[in-house]
PDB file of N, CA and C in Angstrom:
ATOM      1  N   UNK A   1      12.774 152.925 105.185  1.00  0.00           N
ATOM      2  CA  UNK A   1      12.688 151.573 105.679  1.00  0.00           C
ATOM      3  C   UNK A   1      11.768 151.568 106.896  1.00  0.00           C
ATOM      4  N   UNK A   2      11.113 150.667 107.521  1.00  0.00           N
ATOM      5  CA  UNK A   2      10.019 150.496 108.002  1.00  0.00           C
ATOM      6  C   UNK A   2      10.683 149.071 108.976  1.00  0.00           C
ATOM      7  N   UNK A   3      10.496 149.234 109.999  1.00  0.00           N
ATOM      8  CA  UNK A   3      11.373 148.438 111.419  1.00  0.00           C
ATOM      9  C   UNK A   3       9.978 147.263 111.553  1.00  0.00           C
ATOM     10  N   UNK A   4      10.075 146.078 112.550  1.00  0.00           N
ATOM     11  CA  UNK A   4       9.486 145.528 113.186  1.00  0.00           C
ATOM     12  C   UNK A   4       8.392 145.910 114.117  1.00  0.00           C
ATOM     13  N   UNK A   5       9.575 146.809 114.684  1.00  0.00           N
ATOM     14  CA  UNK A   5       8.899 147.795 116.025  1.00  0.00           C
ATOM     15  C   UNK A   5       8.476 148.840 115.527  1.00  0.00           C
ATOM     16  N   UNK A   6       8.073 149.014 114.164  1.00  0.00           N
ATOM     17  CA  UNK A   6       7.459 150.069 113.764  1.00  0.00           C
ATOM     18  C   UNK A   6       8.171 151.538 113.172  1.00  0.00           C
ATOM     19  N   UNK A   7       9.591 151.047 114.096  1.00  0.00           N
ATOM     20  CA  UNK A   7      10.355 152.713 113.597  1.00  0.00           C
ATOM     21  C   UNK A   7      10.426 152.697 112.021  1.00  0.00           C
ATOM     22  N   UNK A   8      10.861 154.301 111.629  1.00  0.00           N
ATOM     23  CA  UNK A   8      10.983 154.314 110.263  1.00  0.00           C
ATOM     24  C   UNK A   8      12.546 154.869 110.093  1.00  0.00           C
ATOM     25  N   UNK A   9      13.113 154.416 109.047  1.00  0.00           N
ATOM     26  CA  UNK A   9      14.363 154.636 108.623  1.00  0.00           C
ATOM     27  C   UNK A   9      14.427 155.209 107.075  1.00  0.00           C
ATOM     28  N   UNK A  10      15.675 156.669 107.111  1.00  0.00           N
ATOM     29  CA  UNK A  10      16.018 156.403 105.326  1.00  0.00           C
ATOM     30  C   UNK A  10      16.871 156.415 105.320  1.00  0.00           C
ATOM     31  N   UNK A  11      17.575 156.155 103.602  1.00  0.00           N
ATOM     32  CA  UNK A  11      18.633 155.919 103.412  1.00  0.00           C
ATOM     33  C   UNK A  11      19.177 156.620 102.058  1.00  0.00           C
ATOM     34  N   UNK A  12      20.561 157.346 101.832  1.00  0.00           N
ATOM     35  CA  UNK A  12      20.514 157.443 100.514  1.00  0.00           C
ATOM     36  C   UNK A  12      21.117 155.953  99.647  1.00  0.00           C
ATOM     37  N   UNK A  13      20.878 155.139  99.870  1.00  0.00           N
ATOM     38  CA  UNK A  13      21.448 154.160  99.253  1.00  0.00           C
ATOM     39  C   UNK A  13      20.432 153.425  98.432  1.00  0.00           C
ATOM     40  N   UNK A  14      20.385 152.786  97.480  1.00  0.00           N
ATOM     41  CA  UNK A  14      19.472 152.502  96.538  1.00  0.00           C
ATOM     42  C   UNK A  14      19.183 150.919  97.089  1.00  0.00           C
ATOM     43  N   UNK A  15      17.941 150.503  96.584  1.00  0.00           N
ATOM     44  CA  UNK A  15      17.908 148.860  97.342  1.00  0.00           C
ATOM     45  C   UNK A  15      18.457 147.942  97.327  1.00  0.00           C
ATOM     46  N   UNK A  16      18.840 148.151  96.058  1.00  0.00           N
ATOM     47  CA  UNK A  16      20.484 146.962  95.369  1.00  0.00           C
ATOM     48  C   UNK A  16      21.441 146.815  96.216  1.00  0.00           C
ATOM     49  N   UNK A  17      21.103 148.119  96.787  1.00  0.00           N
ATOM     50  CA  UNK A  17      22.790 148.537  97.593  1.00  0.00           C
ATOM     51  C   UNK A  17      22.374 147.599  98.987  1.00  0.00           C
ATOM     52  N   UNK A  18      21.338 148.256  99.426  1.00  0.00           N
ATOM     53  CA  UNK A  18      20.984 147.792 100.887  1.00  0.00           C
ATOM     54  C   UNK A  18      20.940 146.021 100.763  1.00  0.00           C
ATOM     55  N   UNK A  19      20.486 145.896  99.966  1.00  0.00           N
ATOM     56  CA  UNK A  19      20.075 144.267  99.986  1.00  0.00           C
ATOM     57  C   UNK A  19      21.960 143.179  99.797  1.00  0.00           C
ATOM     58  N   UNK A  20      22.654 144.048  98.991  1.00  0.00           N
ATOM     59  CA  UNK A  20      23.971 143.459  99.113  1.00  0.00           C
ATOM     60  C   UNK A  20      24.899 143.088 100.058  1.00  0.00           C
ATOM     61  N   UNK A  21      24.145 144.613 101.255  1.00  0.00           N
ATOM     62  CA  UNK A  21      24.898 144.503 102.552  1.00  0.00           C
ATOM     63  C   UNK A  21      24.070 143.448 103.581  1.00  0.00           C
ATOM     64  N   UNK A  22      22.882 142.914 103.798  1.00  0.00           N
ATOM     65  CA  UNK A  22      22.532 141.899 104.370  1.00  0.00           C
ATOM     66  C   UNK A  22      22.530 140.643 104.337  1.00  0.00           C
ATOM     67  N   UNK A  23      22.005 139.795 104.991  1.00  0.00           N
ATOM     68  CA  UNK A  23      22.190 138.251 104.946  1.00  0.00           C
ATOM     69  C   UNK A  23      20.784 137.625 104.068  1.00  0.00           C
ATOM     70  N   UNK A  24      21.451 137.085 102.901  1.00  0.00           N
ATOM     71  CA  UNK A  24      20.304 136.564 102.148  1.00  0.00           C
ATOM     72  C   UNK A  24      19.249 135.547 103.010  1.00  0.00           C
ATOM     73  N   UNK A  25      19.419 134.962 104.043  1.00  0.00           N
ATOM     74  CA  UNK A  25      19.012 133.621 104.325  1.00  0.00           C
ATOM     75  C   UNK A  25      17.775 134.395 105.219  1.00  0.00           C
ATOM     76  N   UNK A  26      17.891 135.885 105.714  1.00  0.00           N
ATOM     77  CA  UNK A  26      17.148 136.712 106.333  1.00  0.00           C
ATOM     78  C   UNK A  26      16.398 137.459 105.377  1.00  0.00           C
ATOM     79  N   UNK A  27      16.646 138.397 104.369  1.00  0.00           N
ATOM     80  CA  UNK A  27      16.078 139.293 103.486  1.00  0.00           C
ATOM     81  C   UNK A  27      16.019 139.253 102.870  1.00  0.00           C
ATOM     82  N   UNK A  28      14.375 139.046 101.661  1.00  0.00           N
ATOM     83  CA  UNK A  28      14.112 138.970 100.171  1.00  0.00           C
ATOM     84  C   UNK A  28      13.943 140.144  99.563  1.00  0.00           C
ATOM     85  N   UNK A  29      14.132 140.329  98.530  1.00  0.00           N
ATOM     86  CA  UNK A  29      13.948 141.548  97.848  1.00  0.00           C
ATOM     87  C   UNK A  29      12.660 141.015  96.636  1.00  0.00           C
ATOM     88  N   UNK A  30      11.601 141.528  97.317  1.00  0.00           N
ATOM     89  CA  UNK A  30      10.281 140.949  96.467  1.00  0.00           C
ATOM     90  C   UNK A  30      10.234 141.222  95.373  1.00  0.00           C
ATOM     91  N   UNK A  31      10.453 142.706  95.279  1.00  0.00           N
ATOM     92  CA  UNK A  31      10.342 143.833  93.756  1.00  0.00           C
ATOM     93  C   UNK A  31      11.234 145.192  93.864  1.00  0.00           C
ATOM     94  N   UNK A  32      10.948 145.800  93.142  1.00  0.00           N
ATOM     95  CA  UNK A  32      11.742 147.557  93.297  1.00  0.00           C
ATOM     96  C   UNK A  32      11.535 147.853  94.434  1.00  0.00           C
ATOM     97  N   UNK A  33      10.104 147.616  94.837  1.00  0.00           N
ATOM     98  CA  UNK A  33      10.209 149.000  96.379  1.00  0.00           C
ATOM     99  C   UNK A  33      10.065 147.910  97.772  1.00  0.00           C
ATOM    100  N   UNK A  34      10.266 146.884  97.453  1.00  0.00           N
ATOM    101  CA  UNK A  34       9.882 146.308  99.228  1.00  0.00           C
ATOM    102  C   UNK A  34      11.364 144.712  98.833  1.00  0.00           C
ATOM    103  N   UNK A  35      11.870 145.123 100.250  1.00  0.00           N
ATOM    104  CA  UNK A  35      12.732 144.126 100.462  1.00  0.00           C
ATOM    105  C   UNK A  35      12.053 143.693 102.047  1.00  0.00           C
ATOM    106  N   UNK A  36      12.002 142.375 102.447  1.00  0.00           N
ATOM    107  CA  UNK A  36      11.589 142.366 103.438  1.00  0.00           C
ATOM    108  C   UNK A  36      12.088 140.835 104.593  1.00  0.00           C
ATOM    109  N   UNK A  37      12.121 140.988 105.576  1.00  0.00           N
ATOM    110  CA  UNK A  37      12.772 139.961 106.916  1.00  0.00           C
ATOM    111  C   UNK A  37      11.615 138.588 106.586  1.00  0.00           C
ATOM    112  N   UNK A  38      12.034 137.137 106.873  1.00  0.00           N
ATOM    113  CA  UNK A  38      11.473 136.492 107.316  1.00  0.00           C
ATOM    114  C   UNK A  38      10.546 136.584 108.321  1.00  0.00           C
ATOM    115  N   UNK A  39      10.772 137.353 109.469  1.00  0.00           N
ATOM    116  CA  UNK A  39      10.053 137.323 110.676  1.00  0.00           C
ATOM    117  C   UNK A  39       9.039 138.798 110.591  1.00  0.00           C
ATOM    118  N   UNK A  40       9.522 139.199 109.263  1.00  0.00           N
ATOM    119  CA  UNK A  40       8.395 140.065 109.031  1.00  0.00           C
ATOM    120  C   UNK A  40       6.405 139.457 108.550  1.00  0.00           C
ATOM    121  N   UNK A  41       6.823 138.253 107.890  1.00  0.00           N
ATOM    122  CA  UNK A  41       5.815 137.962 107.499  1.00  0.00           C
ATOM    123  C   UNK A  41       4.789 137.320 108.564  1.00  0.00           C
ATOM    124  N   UNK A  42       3.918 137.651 108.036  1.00  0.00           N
ATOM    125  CA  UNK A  42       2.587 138.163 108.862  1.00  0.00           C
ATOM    126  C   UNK A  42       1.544 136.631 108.149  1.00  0.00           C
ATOM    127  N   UNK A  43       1.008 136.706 106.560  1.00  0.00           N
ATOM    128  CA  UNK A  43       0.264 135.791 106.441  1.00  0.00           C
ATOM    129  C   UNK A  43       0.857 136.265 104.563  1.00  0.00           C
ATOM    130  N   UNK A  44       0.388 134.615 104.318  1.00  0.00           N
ATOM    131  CA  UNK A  44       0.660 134.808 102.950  1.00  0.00           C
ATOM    132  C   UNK A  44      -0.620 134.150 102.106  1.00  0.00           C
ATOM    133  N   UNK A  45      -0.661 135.103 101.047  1.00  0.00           N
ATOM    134  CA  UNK A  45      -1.994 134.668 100.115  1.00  0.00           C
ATOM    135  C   UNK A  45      -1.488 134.300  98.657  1.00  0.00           C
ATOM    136  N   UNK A  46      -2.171 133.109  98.026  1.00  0.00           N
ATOM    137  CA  UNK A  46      -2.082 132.922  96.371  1.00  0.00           C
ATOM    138  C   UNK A  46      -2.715 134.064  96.019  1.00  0.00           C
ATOM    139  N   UNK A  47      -2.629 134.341  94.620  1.00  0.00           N
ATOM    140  CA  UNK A  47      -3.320 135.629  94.024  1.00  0.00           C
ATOM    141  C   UNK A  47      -3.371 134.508  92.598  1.00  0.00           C
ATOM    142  N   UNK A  48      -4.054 135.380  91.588  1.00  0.00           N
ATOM    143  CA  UNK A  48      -3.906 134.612  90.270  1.00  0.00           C
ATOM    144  C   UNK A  48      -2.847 134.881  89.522  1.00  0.00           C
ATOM    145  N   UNK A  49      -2.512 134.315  88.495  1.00  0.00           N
ATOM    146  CA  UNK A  49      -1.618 134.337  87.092  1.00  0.00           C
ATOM    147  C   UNK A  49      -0.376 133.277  88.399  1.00  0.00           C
ATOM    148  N   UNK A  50      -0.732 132.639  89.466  1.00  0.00           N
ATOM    149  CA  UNK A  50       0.523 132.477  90.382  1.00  0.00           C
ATOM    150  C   UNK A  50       1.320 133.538  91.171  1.00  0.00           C
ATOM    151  N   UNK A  51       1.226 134.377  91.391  1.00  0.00           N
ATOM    152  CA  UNK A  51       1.180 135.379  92.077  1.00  0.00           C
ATOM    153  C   UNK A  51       1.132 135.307  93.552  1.00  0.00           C
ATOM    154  N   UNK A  52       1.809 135.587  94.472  1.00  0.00           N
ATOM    155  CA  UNK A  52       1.665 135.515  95.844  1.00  0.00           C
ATOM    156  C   UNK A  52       1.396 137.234  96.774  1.00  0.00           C
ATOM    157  N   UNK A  53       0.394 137.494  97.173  1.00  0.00           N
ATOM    158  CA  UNK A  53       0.705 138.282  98.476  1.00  0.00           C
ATOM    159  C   UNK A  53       1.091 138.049  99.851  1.00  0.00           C
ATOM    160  N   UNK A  54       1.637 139.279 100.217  1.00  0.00           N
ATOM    161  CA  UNK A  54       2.446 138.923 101.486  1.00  0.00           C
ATOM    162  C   UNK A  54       2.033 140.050 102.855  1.00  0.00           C
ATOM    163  N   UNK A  55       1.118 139.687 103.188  1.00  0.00           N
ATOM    164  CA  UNK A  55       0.904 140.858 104.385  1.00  0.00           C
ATOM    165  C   UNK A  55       1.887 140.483 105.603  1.00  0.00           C
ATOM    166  N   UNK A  56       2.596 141.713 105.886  1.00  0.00           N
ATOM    167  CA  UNK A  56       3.590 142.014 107.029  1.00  0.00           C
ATOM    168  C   UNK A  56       3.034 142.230 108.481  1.00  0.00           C
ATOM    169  N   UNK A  57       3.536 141.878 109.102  1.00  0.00           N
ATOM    170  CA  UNK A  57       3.524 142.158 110.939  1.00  0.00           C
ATOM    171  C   UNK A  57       3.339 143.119 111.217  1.00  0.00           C
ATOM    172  N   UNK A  58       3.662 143.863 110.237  1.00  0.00           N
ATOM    173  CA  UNK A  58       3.774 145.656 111.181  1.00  0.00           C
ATOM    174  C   UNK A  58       1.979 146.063 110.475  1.00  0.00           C
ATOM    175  N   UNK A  59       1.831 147.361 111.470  1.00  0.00           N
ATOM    176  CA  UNK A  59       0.311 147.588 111.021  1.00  0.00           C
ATOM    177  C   UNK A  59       0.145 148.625 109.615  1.00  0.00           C
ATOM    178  N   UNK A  60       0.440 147.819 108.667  1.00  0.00           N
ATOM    179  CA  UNK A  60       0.195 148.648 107.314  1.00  0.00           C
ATOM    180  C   UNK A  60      -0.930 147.940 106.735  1.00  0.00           C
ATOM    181  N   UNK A  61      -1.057 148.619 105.630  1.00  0.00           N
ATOM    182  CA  UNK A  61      -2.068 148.402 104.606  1.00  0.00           C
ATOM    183  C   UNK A  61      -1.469 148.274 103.521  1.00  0.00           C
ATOM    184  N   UNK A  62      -0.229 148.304 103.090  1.00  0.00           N
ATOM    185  CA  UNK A  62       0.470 147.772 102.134  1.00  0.00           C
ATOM    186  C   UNK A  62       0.405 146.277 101.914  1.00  0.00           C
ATOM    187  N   UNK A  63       0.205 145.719 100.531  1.00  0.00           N
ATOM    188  CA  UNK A  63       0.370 144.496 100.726  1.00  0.00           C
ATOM    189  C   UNK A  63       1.842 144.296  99.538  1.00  0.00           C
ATOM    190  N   UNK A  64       2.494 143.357  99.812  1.00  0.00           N
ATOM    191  CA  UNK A  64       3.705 143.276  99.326  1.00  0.00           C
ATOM    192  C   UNK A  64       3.071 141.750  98.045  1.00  0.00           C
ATOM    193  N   UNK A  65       3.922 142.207  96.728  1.00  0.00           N
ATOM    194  CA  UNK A  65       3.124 141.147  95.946  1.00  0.00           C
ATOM    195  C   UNK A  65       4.292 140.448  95.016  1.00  0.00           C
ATOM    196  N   UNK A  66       4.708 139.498  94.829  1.00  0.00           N
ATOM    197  CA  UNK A  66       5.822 138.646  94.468  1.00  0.00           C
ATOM    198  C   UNK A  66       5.295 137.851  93.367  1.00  0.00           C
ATOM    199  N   UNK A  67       5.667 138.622  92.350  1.00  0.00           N
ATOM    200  CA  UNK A  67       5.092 138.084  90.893  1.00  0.00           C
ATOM    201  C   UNK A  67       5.384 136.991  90.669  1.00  0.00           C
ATOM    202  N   UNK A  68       4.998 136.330  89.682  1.00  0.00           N
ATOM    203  CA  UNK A  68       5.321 134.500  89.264  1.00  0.00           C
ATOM    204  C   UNK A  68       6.539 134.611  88.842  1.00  0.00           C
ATOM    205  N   UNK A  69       7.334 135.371  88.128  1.00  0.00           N
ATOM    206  CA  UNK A  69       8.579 135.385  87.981  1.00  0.00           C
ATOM    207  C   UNK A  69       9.647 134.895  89.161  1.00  0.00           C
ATOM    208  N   UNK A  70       9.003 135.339  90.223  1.00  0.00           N
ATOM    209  CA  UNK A  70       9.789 135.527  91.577  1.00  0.00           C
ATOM    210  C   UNK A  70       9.246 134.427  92.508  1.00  0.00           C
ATOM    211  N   UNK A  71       8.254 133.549  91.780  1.00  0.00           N
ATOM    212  CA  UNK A  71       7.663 133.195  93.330  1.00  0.00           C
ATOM    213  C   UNK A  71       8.325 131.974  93.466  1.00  0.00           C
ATOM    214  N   UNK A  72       9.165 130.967  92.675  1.00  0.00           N
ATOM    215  CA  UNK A  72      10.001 129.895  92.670  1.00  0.00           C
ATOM    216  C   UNK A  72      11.315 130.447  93.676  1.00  0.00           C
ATOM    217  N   UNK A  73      11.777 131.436  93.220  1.00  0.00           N
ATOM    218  CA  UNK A  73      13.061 131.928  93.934  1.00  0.00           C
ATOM    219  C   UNK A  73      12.452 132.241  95.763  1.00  0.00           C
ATOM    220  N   UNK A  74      11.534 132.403  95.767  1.00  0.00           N
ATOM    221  CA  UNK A  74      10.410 132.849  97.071  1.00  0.00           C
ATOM    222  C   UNK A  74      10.736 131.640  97.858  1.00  0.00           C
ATOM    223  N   UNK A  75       9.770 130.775  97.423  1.00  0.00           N
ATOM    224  CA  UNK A  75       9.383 129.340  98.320  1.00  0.00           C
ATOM    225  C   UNK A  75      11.298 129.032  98.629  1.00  0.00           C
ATOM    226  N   UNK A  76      12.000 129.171  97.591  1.00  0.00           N
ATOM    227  CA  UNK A  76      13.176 128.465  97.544  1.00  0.00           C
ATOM    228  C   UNK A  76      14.237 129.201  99.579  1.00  0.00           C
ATOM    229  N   UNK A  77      13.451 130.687  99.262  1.00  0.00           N
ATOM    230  CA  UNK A  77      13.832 131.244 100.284  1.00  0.00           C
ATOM    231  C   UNK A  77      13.251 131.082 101.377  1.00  0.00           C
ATOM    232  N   UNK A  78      12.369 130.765 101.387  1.00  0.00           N
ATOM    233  CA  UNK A  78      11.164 130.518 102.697  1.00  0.00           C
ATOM    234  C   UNK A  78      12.057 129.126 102.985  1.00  0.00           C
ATOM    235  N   UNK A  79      11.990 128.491 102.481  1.00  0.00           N
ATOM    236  CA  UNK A  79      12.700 126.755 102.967  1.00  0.00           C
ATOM    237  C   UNK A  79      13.880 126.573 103.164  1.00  0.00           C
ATOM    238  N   UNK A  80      14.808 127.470 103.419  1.00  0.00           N
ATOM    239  CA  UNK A  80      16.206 127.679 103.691  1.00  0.00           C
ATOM    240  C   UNK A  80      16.710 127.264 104.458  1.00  0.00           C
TER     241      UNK A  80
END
């Protein structure tokens, strides 16, 4: 896991797990490998097929990508 402030965290717990124990109204679970904070987001981009990217606050080069499947349940979370 990957902090605000940059620290890094692990866990043996699987993401299902982690994401059960937090507050939905705070943490989305985009896909398999990235669950991520409201106040994480940084800037958000359309992509095609409907598709959204999501570049984060912290200084990565990862971009986090929230397929069309997901991106209704997305906005629904962003407007909470």
């Amino acid at each position: 896991m990957s902090c605000l402030d940059g620290q890094k965290h692990s866990s043996s717990s699987s993401l299902d797990e982690l994401i059960s124990n937090v507050n939905p109204s705070y943490f989305f679970m985009a896909n398999r490998q990235f669950t991520f904070l409201v106040k994480g987001i940084y800037e958000i981009f359309r992509e095609g097929n409907n598709q959204l990217k999501i570049k984060s606050n912290q200084a990565s080069s990862k971009t986090i990508v929230i397929n069309k499947n997901k991106v209704v349940e997305f906005n629904k979370w962003l407007n909470y």
